[in-house]
PDB file of N, CA and C in Angstrom:
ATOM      1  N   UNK A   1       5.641  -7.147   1.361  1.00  0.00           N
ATOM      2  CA  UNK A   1       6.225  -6.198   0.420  1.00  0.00           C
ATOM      3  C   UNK A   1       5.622  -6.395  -0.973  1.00  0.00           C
ATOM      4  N   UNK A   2       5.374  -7.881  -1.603  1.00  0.00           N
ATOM      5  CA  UNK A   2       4.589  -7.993  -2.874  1.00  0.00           C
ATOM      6  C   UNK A   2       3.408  -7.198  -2.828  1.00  0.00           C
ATOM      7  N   UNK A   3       2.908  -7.652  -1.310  1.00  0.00           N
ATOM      8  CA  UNK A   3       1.323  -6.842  -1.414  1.00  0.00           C
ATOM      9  C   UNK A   3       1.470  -5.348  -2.103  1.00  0.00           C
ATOM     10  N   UNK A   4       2.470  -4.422  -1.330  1.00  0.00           N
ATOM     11  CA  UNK A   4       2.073  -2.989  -1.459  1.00  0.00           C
ATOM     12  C   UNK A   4       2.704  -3.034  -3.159  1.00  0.00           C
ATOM     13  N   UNK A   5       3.664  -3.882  -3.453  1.00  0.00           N
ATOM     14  CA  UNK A   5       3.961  -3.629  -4.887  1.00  0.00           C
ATOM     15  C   UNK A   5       2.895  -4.210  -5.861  1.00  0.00           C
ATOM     16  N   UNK A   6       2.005  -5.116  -5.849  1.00  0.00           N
ATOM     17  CA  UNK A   6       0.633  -5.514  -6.303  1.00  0.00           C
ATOM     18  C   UNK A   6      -0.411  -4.234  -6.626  1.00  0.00           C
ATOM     19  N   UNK A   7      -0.447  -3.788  -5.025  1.00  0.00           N
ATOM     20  CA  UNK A   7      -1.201  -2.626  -4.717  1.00  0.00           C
ATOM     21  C   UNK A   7      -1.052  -1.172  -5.912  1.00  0.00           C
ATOM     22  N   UNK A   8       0.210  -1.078  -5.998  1.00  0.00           N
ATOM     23  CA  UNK A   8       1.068   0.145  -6.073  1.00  0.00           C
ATOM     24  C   UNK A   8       0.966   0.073  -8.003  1.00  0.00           C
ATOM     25  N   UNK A   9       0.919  -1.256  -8.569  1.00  0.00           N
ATOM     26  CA  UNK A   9       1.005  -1.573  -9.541  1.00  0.00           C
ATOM     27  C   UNK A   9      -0.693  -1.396 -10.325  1.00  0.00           C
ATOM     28  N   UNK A  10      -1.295  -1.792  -9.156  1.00  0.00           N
ATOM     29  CA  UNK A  10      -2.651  -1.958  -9.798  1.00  0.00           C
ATOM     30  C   UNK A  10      -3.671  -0.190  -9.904  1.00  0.00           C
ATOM     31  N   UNK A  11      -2.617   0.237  -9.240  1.00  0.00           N
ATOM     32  CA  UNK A  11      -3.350   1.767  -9.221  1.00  0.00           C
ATOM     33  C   UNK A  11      -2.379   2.418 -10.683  1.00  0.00           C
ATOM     34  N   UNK A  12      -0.943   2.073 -10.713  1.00  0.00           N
ATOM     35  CA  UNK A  12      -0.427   2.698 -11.911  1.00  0.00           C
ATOM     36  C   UNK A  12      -1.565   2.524 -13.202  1.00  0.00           C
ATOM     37  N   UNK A  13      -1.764   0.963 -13.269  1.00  0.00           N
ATOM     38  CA  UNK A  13      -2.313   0.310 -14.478  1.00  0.00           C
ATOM     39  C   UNK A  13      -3.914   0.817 -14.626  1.00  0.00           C
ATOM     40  N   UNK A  14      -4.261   1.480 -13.704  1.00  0.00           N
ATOM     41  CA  UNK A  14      -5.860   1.788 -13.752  1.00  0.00           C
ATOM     42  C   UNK A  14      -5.800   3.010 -14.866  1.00  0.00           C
ATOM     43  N   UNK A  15      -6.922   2.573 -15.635  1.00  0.00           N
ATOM     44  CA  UNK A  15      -6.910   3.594 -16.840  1.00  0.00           C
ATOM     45  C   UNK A  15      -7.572   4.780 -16.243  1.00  0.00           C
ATOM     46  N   UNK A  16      -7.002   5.843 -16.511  1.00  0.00           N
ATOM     47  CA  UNK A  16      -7.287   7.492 -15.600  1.00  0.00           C
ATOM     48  C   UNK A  16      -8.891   7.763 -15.560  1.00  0.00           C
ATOM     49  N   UNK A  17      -9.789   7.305 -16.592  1.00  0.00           N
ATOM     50  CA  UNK A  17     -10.636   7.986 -16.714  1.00  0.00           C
ATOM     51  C   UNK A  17     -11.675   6.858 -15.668  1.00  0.00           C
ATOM     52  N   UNK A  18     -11.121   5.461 -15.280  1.00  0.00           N
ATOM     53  CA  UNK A  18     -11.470   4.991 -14.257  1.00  0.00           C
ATOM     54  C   UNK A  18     -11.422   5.510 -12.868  1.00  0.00           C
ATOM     55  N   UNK A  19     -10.234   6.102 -12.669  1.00  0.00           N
ATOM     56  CA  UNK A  19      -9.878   6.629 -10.955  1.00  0.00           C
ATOM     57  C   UNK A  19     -10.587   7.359 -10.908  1.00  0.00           C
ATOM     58  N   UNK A  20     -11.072   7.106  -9.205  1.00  0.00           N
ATOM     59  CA  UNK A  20     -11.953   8.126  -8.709  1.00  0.00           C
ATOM     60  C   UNK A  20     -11.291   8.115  -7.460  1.00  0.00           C
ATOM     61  N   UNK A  21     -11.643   9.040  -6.711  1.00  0.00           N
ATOM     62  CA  UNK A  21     -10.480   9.700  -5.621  1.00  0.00           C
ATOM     63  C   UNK A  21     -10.701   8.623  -4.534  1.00  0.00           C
ATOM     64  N   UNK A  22     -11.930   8.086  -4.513  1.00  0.00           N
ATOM     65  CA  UNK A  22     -12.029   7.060  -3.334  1.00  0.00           C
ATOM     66  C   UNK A  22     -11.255   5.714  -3.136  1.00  0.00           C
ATOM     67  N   UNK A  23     -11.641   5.065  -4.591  1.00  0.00           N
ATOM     68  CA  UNK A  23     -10.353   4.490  -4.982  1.00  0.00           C
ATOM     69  C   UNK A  23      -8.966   4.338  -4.698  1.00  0.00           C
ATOM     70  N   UNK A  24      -8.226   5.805  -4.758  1.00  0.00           N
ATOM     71  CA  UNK A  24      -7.182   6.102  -4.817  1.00  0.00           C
ATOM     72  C   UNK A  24      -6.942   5.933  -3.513  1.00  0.00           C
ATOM     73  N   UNK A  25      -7.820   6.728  -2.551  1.00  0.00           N
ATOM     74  CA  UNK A  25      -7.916   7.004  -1.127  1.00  0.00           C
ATOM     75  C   UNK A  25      -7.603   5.505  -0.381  1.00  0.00           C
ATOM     76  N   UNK A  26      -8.512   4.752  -1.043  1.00  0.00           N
ATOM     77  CA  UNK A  26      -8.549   3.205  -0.583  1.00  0.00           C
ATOM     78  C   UNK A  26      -7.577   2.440  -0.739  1.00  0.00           C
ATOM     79  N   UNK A  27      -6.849   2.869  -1.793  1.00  0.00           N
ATOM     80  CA  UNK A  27      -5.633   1.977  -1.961  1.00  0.00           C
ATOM     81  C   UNK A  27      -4.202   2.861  -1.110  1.00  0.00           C
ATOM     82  N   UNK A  28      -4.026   3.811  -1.124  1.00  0.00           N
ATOM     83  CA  UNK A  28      -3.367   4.808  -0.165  1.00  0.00           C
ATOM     84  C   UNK A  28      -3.752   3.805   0.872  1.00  0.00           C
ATOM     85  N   UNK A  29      -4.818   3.826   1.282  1.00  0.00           N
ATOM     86  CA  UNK A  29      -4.678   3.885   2.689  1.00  0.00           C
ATOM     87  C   UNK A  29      -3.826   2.447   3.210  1.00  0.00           C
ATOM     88  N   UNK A  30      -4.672   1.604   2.277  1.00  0.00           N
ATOM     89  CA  UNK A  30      -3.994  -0.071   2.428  1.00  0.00           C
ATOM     90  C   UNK A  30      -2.357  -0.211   2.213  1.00  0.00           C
ATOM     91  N   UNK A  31      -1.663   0.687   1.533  1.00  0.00           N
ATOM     92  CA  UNK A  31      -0.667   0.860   1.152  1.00  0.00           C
ATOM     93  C   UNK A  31       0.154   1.311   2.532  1.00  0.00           C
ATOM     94  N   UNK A  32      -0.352   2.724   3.333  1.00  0.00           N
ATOM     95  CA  UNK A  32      -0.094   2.991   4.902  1.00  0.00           C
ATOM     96  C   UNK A  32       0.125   2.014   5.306  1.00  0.00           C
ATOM     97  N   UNK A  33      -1.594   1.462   5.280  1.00  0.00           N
ATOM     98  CA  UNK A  33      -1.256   0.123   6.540  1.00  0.00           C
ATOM     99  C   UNK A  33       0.059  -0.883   6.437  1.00  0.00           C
ATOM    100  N   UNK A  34       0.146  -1.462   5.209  1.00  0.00           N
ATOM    101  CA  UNK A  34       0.995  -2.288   5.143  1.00  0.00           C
ATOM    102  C   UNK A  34       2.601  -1.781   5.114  1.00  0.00           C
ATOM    103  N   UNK A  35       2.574  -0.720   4.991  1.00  0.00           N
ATOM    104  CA  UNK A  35       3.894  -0.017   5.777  1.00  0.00           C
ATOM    105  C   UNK A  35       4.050  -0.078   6.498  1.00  0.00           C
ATOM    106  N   UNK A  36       3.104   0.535   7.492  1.00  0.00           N
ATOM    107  CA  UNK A  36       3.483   0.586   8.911  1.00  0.00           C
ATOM    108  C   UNK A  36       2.938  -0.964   9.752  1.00  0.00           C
ATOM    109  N   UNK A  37       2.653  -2.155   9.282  1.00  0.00           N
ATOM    110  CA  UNK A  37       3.000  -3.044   9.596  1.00  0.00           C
ATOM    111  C   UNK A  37       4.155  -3.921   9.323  1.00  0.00           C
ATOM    112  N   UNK A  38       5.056  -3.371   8.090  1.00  0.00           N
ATOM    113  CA  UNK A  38       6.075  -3.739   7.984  1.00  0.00           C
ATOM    114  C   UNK A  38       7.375  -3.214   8.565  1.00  0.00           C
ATOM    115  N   UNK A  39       7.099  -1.581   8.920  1.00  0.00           N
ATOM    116  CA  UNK A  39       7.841  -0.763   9.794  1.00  0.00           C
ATOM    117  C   UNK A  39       7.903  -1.624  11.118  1.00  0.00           C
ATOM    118  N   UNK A  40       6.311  -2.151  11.627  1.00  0.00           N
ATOM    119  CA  UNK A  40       6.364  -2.415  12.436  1.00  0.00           C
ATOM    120  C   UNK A  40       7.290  -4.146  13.072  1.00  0.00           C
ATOM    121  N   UNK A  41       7.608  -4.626  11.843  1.00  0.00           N
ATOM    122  CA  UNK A  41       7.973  -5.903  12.184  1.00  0.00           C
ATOM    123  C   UNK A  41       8.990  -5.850  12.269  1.00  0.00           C
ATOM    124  N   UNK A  42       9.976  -4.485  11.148  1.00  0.00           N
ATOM    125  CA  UNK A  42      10.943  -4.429  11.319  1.00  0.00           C
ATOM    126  C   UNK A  42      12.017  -4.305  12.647  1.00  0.00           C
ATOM    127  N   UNK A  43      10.914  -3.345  13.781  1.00  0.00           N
ATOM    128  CA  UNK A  43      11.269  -2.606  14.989  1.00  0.00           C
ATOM    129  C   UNK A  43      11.119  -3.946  15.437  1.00  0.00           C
ATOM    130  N   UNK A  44      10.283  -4.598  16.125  1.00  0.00           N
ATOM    131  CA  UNK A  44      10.216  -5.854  16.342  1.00  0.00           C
ATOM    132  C   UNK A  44      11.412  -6.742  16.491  1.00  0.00           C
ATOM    133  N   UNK A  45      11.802  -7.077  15.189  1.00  0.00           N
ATOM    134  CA  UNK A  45      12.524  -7.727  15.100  1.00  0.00           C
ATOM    135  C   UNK A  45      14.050  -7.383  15.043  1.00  0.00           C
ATOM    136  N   UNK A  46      14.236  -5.882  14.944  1.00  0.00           N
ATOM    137  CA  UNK A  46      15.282  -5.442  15.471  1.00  0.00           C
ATOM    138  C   UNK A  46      15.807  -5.554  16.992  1.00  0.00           C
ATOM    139  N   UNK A  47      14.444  -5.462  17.664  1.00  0.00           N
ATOM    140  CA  UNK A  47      14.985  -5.333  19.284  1.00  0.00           C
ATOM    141  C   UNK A  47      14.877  -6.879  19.712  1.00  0.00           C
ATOM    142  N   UNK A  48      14.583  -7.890  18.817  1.00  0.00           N
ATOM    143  CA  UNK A  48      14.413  -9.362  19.631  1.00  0.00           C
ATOM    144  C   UNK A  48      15.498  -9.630  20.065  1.00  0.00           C
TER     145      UNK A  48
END
């Protein structure tokens, strides 16, 4: 959960005229992933 808030933080703090869509794209995406691996632990560990 730090990760995606790290993540989530470091794209707020990027000065605009830095972002470029790939960037953005890249951190989106890492942001997914670590959702849905945390979705996924949740299910997991709901049904243990």
């Amino acid at each position: 959960m730090k990760k995606v808030v790290d993540l989530l933080e470091k794209l707020i703090n990027k000065n605009l005229k830095e972002k470029n869509s790939n960037e953005i794209q890249n951190l989106s995406k890492e942001i997914l992933d670590l959702n849905t691996l945390l979705n996924n632990n949740i299910l997991f560990l709901s049904y243990k």
